[in-house]
Protein backbone atom coordinates (compact mmCIF):
# COMPACT_ATOMS: atom_id res chain seq x y z
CA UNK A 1 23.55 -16.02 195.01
CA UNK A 2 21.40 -17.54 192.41
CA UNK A 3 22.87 -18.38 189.05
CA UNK A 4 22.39 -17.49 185.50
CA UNK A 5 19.21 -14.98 185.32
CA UNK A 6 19.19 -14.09 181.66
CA UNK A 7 17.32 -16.10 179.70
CA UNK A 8 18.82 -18.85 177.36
CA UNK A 9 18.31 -18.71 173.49
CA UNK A 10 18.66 -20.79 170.61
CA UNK A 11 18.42 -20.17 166.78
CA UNK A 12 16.01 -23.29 165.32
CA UNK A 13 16.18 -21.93 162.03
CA UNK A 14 16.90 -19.20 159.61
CA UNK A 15 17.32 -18.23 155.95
CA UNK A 16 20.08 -17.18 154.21
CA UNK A 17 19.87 -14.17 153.58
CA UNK A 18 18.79 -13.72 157.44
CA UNK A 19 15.40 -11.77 156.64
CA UNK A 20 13.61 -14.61 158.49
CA UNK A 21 14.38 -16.90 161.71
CA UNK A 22 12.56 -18.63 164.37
CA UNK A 23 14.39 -18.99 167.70
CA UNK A 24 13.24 -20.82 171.33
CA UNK A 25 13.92 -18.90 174.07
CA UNK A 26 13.87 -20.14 178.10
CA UNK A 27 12.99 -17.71 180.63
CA UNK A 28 14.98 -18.10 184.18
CA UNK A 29 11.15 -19.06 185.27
CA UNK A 30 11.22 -21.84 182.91
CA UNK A 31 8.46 -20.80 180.76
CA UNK A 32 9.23 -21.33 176.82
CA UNK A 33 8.48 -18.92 174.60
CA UNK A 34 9.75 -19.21 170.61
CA UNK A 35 10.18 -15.71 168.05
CA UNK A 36 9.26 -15.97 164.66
CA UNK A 37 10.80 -13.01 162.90
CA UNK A 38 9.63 -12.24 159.55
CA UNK A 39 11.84 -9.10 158.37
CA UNK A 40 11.35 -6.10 161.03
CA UNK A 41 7.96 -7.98 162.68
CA UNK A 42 8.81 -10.58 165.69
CA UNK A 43 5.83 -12.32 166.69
CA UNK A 44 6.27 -13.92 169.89
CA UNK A 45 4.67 -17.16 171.22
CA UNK A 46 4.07 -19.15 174.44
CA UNK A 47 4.13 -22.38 174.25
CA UNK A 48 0.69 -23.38 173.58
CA UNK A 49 0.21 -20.26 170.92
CA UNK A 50 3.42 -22.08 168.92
CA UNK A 51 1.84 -25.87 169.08
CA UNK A 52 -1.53 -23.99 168.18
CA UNK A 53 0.66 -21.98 165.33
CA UNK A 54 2.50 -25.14 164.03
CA UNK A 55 -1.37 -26.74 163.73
CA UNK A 56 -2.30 -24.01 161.55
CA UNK A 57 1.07 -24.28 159.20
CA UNK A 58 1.09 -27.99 158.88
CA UNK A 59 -2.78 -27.55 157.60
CA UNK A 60 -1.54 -25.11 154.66
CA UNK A 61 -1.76 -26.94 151.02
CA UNK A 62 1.58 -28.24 149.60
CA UNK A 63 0.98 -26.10 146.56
């Protein structure tokens, strides 16, 4: 019998008033993928889209 096939997610972060959250999620197959949910619109990334994502966000101006 093999064990635990639903895949395993965490919250990483969310706002308070819950209109926007990113979560991590791990597949039975092992593959990562993460959510970024922004109001009714989830985006979904593998792994190398988020790292490629975070690039792009870490290059925005501070103000």
């Amino acid at each position: 019998m093999v064990k635990d096939q639903e895949p395993t997610s965490i919250t990483l972060s969310e706002t308070g008033g819950f209109n926007y959250s990113i979560w991590r999620t791990e597949e039975p197959d092992g593959e990562i993928t993460y959510q970024l949910q922004l109001n009714n619109i989830t985006i979904h990334f593998f792994q190398e889209e988020w790292d490629e994502f975070l690039q792009l966000v870490r290059q925005l101006p501070k103000k």
